[in-house]
C-alpha atoms as a PDB file:
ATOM      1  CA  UNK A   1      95.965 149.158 126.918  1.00  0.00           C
ATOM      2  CA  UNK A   2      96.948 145.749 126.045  1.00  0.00           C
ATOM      3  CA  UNK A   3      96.237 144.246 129.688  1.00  0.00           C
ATOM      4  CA  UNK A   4      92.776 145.449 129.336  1.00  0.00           C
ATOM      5  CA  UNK A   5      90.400 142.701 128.072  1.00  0.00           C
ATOM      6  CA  UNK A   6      87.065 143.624 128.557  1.00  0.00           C
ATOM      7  CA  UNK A   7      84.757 141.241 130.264  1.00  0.00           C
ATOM      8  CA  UNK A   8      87.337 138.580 130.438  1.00  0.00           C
ATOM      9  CA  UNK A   9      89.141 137.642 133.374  1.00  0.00           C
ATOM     10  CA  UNK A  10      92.809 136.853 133.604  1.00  0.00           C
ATOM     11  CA  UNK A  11      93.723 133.859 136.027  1.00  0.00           C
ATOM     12  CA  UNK A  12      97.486 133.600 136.694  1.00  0.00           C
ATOM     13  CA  UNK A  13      97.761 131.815 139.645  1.00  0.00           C
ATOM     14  CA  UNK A  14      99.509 128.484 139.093  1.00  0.00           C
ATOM     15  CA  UNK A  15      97.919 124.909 138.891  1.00  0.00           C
ATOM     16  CA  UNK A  16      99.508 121.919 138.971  1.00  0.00           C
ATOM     17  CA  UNK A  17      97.417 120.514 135.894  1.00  0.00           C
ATOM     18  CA  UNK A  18      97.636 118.746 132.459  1.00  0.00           C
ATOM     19  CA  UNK A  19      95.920 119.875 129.421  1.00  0.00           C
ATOM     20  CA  UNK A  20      92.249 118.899 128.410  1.00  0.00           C
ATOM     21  CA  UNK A  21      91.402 117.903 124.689  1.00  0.00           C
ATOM     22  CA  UNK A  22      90.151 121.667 124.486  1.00  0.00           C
ATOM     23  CA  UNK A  23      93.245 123.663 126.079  1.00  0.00           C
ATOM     24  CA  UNK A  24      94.801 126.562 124.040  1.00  0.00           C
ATOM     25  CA  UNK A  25      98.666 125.367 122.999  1.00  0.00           C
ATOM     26  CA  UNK A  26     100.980 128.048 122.389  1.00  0.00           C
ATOM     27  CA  UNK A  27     104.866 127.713 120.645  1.00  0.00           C
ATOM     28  CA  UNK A  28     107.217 129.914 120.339  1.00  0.00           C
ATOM     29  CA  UNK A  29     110.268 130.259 118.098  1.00  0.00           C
ATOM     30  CA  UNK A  30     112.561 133.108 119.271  1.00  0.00           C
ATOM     31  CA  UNK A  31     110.289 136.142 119.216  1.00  0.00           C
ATOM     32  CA  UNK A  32     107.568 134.530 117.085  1.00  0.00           C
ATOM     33  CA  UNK A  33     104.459 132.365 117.790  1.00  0.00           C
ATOM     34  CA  UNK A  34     102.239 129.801 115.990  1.00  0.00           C
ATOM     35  CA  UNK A  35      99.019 130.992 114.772  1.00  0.00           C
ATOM     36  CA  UNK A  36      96.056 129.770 112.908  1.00  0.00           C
ATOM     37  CA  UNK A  37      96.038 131.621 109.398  1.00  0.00           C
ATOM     38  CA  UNK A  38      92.630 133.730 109.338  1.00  0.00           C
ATOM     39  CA  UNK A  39      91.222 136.994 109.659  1.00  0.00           C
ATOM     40  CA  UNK A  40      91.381 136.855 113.491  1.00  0.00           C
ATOM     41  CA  UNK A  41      94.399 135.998 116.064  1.00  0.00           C
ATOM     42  CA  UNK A  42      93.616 132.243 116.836  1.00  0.00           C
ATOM     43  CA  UNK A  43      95.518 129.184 118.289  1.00  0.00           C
ATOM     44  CA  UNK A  44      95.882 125.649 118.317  1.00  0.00           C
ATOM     45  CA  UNK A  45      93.715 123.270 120.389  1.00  0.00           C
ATOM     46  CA  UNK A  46      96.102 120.740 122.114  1.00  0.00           C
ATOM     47  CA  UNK A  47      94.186 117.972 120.642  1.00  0.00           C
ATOM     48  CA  UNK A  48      95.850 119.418 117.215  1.00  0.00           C
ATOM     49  CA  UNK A  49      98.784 120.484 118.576  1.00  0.00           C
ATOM     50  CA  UNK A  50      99.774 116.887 120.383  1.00  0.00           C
ATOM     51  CA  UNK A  51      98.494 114.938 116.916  1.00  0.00           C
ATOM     52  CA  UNK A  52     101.169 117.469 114.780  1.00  0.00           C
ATOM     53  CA  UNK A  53     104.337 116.741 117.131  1.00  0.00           C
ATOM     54  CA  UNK A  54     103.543 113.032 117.345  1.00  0.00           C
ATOM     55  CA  UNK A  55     103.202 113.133 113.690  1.00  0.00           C
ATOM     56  CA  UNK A  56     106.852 114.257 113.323  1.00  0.00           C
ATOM     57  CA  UNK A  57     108.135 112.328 116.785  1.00  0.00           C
ATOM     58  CA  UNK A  58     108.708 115.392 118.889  1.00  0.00           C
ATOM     59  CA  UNK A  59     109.041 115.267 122.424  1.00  0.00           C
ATOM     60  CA  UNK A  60     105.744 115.784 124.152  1.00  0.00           C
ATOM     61  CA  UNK A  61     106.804 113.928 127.675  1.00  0.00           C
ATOM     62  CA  UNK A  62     108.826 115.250 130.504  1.00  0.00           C
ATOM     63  CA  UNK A  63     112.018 115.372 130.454  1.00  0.00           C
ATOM     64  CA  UNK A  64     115.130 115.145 133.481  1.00  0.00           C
ATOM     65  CA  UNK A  65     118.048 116.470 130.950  1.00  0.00           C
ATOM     66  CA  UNK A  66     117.171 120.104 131.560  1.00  0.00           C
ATOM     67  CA  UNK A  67     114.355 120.414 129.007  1.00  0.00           C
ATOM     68  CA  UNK A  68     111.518 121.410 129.753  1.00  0.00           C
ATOM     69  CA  UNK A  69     108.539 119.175 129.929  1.00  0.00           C
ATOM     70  CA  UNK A  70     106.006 119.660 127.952  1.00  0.00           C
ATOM     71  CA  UNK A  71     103.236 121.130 128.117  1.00  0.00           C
ATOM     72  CA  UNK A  72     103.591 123.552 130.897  1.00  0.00           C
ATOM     73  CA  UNK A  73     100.528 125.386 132.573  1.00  0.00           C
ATOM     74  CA  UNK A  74     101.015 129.090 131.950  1.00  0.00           C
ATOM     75  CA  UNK A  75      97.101 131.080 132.968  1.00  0.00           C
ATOM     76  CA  UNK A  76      94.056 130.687 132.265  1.00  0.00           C
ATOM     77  CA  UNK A  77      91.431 133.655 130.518  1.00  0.00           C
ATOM     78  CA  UNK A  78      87.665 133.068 132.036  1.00  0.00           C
ATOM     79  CA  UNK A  79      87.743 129.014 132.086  1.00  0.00           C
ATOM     80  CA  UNK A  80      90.312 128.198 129.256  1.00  0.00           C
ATOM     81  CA  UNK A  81      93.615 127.256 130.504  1.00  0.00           C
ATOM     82  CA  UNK A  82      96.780 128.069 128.150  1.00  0.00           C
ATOM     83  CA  UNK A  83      99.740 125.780 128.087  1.00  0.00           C
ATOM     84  CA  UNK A  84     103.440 126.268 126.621  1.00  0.00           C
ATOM     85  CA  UNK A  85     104.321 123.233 124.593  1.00  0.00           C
ATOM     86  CA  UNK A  86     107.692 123.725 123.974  1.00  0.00           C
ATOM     87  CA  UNK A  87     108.076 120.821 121.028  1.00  0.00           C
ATOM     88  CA  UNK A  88     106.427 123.116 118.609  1.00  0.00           C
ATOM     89  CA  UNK A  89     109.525 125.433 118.113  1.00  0.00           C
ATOM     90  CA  UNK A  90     110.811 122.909 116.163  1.00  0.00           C
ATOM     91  CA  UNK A  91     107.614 121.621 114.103  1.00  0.00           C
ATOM     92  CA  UNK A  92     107.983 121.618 110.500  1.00  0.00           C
ATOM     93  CA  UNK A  93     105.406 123.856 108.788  1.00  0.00           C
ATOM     94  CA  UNK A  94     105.856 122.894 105.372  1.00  0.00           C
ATOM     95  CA  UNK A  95     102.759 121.109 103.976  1.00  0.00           C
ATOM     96  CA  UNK A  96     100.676 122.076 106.422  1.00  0.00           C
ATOM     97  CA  UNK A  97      98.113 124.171 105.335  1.00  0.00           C
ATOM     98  CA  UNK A  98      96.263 126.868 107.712  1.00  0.00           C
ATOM     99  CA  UNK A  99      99.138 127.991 110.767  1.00  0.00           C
ATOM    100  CA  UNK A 100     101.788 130.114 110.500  1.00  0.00           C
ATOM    101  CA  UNK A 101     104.348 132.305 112.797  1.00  0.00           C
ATOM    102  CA  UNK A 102     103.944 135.405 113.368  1.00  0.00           C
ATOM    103  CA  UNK A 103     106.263 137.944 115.094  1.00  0.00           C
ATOM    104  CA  UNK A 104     105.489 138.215 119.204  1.00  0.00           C
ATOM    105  CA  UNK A 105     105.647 142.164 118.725  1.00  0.00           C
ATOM    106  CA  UNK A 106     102.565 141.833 115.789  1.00  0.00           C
ATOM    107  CA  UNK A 107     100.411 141.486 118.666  1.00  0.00           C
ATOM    108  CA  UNK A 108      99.763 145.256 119.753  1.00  0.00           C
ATOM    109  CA  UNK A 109      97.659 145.560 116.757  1.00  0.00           C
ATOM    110  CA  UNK A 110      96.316 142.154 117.592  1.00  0.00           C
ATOM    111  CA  UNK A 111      92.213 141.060 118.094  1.00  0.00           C
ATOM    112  CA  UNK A 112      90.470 139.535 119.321  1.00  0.00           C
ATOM    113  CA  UNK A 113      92.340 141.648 122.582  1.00  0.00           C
ATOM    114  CA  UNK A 114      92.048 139.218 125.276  1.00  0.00           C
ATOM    115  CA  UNK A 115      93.983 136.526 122.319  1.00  0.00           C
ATOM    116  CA  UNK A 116      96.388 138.742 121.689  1.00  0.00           C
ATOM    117  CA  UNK A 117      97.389 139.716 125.321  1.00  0.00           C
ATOM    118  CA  UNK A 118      97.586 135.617 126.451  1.00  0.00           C
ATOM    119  CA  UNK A 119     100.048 135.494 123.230  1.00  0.00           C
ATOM    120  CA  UNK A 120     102.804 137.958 124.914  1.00  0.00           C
ATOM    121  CA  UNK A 121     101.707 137.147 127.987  1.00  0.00           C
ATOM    122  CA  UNK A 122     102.909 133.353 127.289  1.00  0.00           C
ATOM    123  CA  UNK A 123     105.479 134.657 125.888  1.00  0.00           C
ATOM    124  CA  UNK A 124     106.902 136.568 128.631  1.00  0.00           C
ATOM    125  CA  UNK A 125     106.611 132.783 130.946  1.00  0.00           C
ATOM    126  CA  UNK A 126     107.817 130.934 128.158  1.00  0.00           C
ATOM    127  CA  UNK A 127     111.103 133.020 127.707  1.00  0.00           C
ATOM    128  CA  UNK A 128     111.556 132.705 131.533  1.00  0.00           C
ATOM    129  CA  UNK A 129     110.917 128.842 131.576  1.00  0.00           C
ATOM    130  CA  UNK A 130     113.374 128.819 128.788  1.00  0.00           C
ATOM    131  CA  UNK A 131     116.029 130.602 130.533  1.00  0.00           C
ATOM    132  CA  UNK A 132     115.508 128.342 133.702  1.00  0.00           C
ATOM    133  CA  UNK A 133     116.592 124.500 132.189  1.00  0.00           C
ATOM    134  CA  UNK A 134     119.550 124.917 134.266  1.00  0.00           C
ATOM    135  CA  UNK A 135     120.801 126.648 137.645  1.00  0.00           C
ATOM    136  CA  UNK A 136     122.239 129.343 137.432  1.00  0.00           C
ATOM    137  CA  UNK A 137     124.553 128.535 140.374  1.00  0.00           C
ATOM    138  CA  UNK A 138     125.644 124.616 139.664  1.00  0.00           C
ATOM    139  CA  UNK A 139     124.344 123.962 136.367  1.00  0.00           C
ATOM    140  CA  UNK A 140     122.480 121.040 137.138  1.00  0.00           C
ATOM    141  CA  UNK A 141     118.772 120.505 135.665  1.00  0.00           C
ATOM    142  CA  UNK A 142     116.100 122.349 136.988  1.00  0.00           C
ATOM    143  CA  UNK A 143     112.663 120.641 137.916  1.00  0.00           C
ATOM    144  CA  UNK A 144     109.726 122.515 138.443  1.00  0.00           C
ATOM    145  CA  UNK A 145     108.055 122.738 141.968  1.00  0.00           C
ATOM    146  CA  UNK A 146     104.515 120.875 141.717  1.00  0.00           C
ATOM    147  CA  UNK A 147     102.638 123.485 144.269  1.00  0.00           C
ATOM    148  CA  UNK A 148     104.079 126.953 142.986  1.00  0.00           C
ATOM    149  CA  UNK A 149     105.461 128.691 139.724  1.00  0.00           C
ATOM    150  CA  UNK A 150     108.867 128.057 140.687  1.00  0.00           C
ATOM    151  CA  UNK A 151     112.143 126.050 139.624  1.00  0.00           C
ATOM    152  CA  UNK A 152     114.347 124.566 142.013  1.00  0.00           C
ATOM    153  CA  UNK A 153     117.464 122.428 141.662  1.00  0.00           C
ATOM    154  CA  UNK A 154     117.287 119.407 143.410  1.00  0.00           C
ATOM    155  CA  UNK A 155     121.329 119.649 143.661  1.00  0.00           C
ATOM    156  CA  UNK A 156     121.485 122.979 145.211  1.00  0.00           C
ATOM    157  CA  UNK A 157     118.626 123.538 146.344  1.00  0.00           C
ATOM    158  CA  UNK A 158     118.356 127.220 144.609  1.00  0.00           C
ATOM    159  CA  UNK A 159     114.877 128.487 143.639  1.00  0.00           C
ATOM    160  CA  UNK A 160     113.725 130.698 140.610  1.00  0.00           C
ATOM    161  CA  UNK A 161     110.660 132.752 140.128  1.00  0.00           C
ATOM    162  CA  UNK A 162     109.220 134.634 137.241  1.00  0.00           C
ATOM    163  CA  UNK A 163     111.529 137.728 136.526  1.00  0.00           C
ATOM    164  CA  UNK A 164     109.785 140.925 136.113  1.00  0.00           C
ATOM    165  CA  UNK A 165     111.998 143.903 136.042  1.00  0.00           C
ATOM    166  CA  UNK A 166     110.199 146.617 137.581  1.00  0.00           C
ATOM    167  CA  UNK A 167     110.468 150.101 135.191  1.00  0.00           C
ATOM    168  CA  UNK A 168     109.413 153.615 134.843  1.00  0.00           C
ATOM    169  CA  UNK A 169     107.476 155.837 131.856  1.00  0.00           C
ATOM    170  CA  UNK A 170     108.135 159.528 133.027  1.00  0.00           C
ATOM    171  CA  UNK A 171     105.249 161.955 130.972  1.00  0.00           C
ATOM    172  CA  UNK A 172     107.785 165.590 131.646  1.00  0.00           C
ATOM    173  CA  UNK A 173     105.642 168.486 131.293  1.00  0.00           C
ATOM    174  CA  UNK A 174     106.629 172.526 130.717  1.00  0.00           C
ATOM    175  CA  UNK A 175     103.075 174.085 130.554  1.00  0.00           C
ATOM    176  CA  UNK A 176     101.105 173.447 127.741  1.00  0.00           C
ATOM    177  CA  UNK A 177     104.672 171.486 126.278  1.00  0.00           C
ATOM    178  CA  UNK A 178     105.376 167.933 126.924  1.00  0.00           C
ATOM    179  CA  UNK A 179     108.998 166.426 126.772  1.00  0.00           C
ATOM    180  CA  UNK A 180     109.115 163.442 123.671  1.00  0.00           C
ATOM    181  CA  UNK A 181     111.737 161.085 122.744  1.00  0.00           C
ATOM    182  CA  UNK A 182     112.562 158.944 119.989  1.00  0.00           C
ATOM    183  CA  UNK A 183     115.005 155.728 120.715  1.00  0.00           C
ATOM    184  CA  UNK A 184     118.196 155.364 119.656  1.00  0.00           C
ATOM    185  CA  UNK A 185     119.550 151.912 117.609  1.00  0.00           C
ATOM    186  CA  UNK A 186     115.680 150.479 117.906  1.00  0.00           C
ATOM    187  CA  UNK A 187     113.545 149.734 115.408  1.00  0.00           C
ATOM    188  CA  UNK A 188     110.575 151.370 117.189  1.00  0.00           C
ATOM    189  CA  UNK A 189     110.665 154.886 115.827  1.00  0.00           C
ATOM    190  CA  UNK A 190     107.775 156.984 116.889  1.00  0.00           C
ATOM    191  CA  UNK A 191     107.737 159.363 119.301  1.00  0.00           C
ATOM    192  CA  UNK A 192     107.483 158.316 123.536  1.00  0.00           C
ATOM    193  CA  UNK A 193     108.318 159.564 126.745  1.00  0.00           C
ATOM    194  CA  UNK A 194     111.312 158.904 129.338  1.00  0.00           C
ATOM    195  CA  UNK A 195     111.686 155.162 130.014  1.00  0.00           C
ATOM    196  CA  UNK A 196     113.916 153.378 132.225  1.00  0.00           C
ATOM    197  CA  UNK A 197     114.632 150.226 134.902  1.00  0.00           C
ATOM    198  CA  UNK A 198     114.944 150.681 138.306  1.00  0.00           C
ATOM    199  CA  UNK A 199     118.286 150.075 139.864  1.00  0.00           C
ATOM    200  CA  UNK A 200     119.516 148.064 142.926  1.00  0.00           C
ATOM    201  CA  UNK A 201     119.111 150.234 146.260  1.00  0.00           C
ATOM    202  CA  UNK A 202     117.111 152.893 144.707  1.00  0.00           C
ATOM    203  CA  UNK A 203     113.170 153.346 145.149  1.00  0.00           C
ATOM    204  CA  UNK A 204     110.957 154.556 142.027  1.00  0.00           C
ATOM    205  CA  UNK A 205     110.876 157.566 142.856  1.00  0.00           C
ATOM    206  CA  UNK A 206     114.136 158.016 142.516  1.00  0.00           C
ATOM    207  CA  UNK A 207     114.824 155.797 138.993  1.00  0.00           C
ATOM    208  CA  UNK A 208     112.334 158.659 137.884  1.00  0.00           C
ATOM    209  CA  UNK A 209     114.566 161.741 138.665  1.00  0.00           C
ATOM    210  CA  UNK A 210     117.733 159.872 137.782  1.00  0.00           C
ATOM    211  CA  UNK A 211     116.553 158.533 134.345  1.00  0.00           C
ATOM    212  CA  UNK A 212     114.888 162.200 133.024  1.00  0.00           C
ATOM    213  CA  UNK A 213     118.554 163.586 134.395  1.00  0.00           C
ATOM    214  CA  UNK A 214     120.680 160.789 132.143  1.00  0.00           C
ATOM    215  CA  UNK A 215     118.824 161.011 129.228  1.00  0.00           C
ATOM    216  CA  UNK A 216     117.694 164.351 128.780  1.00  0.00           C
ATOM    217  CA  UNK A 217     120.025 166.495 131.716  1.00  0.00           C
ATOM    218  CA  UNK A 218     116.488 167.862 133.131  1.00  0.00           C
ATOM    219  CA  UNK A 219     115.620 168.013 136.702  1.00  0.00           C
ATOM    220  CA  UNK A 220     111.390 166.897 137.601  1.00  0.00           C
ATOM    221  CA  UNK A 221     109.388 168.017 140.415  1.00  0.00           C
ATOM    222  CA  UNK A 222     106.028 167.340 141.611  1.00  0.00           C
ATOM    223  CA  UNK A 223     105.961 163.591 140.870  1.00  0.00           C
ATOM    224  CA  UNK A 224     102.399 161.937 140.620  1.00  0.00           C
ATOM    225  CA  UNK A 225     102.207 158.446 139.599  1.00  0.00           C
ATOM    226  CA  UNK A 226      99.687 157.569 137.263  1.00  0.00           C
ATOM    227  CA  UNK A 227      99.544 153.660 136.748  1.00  0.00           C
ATOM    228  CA  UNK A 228     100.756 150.436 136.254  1.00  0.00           C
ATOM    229  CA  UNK A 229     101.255 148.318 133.052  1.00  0.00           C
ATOM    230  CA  UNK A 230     102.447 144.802 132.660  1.00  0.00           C
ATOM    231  CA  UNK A 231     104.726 144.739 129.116  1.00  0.00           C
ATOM    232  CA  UNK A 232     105.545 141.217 128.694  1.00  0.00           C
ATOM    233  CA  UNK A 233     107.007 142.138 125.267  1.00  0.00           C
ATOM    234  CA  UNK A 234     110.416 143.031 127.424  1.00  0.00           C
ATOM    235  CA  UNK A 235     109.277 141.130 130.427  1.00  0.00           C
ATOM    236  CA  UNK A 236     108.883 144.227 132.333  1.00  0.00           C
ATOM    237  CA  UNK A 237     106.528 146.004 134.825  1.00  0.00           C
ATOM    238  CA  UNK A 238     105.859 150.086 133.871  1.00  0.00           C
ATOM    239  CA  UNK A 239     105.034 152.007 136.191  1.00  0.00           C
ATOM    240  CA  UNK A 240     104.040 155.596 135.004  1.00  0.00           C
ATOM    241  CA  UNK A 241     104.537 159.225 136.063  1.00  0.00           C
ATOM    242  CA  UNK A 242     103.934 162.725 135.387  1.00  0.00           C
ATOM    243  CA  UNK A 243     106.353 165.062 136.515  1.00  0.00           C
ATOM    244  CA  UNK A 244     107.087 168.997 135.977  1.00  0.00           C
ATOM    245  CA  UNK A 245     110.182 170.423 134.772  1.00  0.00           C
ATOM    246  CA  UNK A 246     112.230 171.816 137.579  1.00  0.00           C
ATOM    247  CA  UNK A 247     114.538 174.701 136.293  1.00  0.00           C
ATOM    248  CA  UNK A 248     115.918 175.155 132.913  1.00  0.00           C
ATOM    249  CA  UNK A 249     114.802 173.438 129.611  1.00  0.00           C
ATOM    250  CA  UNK A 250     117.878 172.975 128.022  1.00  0.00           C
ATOM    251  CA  UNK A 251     118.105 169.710 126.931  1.00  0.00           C
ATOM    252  CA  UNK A 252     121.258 167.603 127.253  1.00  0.00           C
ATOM    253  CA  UNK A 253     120.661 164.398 125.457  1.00  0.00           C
ATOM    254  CA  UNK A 254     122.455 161.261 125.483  1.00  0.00           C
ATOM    255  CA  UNK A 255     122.664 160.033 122.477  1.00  0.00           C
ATOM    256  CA  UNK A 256     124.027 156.251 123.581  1.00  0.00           C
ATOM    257  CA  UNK A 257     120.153 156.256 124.660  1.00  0.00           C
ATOM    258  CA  UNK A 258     117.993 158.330 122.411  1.00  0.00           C
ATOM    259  CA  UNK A 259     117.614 159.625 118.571  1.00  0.00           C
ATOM    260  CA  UNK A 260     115.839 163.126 119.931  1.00  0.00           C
ATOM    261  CA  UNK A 261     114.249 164.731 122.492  1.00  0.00           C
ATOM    262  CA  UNK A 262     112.365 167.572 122.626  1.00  0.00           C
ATOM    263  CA  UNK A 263     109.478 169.949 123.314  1.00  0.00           C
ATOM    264  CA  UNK A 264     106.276 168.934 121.759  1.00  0.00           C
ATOM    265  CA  UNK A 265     102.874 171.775 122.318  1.00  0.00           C
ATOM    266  CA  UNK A 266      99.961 169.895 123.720  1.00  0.00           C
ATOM    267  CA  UNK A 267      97.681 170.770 119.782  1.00  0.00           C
ATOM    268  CA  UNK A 268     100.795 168.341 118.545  1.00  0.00           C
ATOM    269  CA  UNK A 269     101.163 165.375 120.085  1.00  0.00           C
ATOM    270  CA  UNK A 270     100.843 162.206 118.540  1.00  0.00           C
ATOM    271  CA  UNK A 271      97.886 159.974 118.047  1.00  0.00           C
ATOM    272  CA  UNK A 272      96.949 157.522 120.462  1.00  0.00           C
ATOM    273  CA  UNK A 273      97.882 153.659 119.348  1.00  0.00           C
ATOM    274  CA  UNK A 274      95.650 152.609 122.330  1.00  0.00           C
ATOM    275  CA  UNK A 275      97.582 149.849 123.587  1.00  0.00           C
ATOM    276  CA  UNK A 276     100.648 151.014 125.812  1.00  0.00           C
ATOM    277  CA  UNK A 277     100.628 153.282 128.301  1.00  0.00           C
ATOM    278  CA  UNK A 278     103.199 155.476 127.119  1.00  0.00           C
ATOM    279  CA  UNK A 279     101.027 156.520 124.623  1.00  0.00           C
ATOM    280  CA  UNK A 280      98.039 156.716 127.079  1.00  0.00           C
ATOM    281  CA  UNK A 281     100.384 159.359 129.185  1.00  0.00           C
ATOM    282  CA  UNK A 282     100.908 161.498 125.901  1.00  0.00           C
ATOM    283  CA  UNK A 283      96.777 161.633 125.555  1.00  0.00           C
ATOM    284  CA  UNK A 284      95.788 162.514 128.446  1.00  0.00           C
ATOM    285  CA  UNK A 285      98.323 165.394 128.606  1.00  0.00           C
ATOM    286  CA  UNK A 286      97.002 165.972 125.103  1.00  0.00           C
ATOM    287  CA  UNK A 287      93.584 166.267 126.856  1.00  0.00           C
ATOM    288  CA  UNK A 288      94.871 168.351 129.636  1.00  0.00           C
ATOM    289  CA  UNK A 289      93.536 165.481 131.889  1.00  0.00           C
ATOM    290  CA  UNK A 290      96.855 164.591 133.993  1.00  0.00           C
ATOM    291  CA  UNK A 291      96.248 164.153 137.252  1.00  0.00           C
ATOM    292  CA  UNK A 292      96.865 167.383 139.844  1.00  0.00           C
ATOM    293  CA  UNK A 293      99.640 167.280 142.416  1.00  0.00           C
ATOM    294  CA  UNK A 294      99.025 166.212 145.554  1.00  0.00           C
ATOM    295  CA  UNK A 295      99.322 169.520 148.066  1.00  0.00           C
END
């Protein structure tokens, strides 16, 4: 899966640190990033990306008027640390030879792996920094706290953390069928299984029942969660599960939601694209390698 970078190890914890000569810079323009042109995922070096936005007199000092400064620690992968300059959204590419932007979603077919997850992984911080210049609740400028990921407004006094929405993958099984979907309105158009968010006062469990029921009008039993998956793409955590039909098959479908649903036989189901774990689910029920219930 995309979280899954060998031998390298992700760092997220926060540090209240400036970037070296050396540090990876990452920019983002809507859904895209800036890349190095090449046969592998690369980005800039800060040294490059500081001489570029000076170059064209972009900000690259703090700022009090509810931008962000820049650059911002986001992680670090084994001992290089990744910063968010947010100046180069607005960097001029023509002329300069060797970078490019690609499209944040490119990335699930993305290698070097452990490149390609720190891309939507910054991403996912970047949109959240983004969305945090200003409170929420007086509209003054947000600053950022120096010990912690955090913003607070020194007016109010509110605080902000990362938002992750927590979510669900349901893998539905009927024997030796599993239940498929195919989104409605999205431009993703293979096959997957039952997604959804969790609501407000409900626990997992139940966002699983409740979301096969809207979508498909099917009741599950025998819930066994499978894993976890960060998706930064949609700023979300999945959390998977197989379940067993409970009654009829009929399927109901809500077509506000989804394209299709239906009954796949285990000799049918879809390859593997390796990197979400939706389509993990559908191989190992493909494999006949889901996990048993719990008795």
């Amino acid at each position: 899966m995309i979280q899954e970078i060998g031998t390298n190890r992700y760092h997220n914890e926060y540090k209240n640190t400036t970037p070296k000569a050396d540090s990876i810079a990452l920019g983002y323009r809507g859904r895209e990033l800036l890349v190095r042109e090449g046969r592998e995922l690369s980005f800039l070096r800060y040294r490059e990306a500081a001489e570029l936005l000076i170059q064209e007199s972009l900000d690259v000092k703090p700022s009090n008027t509810g931008m962000m400064p820049s650059p911002v620690y986001l992680f670090s992968i084994d001992e290089t640390e990744y910063f968010w300059l947010p100046g180069l959204a607005s960097l001029e590419l023509s002329g300069k030879a060797g970078i490019s932007w690609r499209s944040v979603d490119s990335l699930r077919a993305d290698c070097p792996r452990e490149i390609a997850f720190a891309g939507v992984t910054g991403y996912q911080l970047a949109s959240w920094y983004e969305s945090r210049r200003f409170c929420p609740r007086c509209a003054h400028a947000m600053v950022h706290d120096g010990r912690e990921r955090m913003m607070r407004c020194p007016e109010c006094g509110l605080m902000e953390y990362p938002k992750i929405s927590p979510a669900v993958i349901v893998a539905v099984t009927n024997g030796d069928r599993l239940l498929l979907t195919r989104y409605a309105g999205r431009s993703y158009k293979k096959y997957a299984l039952i997604a959804g968010f969790a609501e407000i006062g409900e626990t997992i469990e139940e966002t699983v029942a409740r979301e096969v029921m809207e979508e498909t009008g099917l009741r599950v039993k025998n819930l066994r969660y499978y894993k976890s998956q960060p998706w930064s793409f949609t700023g979300t955590l999945l959390m998977g599960f197989f379940a067993e039909l409970d009654g009829s098959d009929e399927i109901t479908l809500d077509e506000s939601e989804l394209a299709e649903a239906l009954w796949c036989p285990r000799a049918e189901i879809p390859e593997d694209d390796g990197v979400s774990l939706t389509r993990e689910m559908m191989r190992m029920f493909q494999e006949d390698a889901i996990p048993p219930v719990s008795r």
